[in-house]
Protein backbone atom coordinates (compact mmCIF):
# COMPACT_ATOMS: atom_id res chain seq x y z
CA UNK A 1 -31.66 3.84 41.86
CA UNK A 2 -32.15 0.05 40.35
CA UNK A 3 -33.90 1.54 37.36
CA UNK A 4 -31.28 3.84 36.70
CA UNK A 5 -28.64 0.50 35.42
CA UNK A 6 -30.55 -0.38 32.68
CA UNK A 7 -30.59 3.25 30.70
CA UNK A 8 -26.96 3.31 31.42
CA UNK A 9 -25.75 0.01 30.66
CA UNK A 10 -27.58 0.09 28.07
CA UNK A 11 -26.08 3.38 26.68
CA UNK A 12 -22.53 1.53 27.21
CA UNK A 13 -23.14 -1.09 24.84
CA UNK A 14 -24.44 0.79 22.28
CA UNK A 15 -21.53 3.05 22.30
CA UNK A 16 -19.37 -0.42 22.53
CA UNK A 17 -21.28 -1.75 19.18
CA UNK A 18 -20.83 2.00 17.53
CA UNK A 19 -16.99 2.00 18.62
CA UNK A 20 -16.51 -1.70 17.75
CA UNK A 21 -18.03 -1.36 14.56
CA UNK A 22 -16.17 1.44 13.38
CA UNK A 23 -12.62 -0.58 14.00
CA UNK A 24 -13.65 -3.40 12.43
CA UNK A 25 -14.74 -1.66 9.42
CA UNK A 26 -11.37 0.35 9.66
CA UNK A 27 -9.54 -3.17 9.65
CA UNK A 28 -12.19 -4.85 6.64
CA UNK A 29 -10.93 -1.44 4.68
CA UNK A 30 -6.83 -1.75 5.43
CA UNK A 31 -7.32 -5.65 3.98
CA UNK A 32 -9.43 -4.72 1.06
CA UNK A 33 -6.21 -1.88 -0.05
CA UNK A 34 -4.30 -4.41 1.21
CA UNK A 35 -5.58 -7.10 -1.16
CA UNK A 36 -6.04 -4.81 -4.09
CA UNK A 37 -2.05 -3.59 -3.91
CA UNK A 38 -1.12 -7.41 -4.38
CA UNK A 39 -3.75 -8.32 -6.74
CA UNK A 40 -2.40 -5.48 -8.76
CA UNK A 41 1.55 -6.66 -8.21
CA UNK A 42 0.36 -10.22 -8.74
CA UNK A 43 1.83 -10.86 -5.29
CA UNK A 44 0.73 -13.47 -3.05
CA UNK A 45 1.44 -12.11 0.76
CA UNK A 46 -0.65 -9.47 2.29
CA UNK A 47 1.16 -5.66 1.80
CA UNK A 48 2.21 -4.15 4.97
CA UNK A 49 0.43 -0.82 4.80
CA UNK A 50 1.98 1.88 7.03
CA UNK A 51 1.60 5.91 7.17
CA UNK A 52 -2.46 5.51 6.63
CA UNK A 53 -4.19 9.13 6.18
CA UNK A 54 -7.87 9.55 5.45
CA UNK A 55 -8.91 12.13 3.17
CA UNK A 56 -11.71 14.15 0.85
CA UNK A 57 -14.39 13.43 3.63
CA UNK A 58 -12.69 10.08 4.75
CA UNK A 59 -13.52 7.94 1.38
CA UNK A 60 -9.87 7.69 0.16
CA UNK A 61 -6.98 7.12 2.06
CA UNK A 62 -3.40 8.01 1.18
CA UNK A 63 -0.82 5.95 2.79
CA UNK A 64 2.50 3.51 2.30
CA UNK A 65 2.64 0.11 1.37
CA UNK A 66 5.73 -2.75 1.66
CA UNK A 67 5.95 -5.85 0.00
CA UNK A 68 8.17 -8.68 2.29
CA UNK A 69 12.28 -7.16 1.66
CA UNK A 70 11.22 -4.14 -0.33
CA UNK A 71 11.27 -0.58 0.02
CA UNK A 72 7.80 1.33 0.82
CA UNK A 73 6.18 3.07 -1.74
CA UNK A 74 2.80 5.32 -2.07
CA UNK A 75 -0.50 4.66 -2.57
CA UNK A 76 -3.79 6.34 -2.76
CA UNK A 77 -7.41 4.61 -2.22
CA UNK A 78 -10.93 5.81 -3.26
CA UNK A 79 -13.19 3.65 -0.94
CA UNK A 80 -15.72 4.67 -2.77
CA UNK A 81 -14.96 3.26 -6.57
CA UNK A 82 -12.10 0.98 -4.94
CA UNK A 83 -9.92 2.91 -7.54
CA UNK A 84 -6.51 2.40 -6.35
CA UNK A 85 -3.06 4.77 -7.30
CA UNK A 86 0.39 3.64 -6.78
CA UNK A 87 3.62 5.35 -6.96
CA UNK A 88 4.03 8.90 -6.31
CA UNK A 89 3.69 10.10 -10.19
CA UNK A 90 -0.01 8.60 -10.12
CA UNK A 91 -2.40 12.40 -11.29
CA UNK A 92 -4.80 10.63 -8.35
CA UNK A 93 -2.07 10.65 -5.45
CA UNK A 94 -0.74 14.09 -6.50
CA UNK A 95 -4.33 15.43 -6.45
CA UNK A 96 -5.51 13.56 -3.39
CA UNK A 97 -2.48 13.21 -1.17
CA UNK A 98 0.38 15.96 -1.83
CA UNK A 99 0.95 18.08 0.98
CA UNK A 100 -1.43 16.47 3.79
């Protein structure tokens, strides 16, 4: 029964590293749109991003973003290319986001 802790234990904290990894990587991504959105506004607070969707295989998100006392507007994300479309008349957030 004592040799039977180790396999599972050990099966815990790799599924704590897999799990754990994933968020973090989830959180590195929200910054990176995050930081993109204000280097493109030339604004210097973080954007509140809100209404996140993944989509086309989970590289590109589709989502909301605020700047501090404005109204939200839309965004879409290629992870991939870091290509980012604001603004609902964007071709890339019609394509990518319309309707999901």
């Amino acid at each position: 029964m004592h040799n039977l802790w180790i396999p599972v234990a050990s099966i815990f904290v790799v599924a704590g590293l897999i799990f754990g990894s994933q968020i973090y990587s989830e959180n590195q991504r929200d910054n990176q749109i995050a930081e993109a959105i204000d280097e493109r506004l030339g604004h210097q607070e973080l954007a509140d991003l809100s209404d996140l969707k993944r989509v086309n295989k989970n590289y590109r998100v589709c989502g909301n973003y605020a700047l501090s006392g404005a109204e939200p507007e839309s965004f879409y994300y290629n992870s991939a290319t870091e290509e980012l479309a604001m603004a609902l008349k964007k071709a890339l957030y019609r394509d990518n986001c319309k309707g999901r």
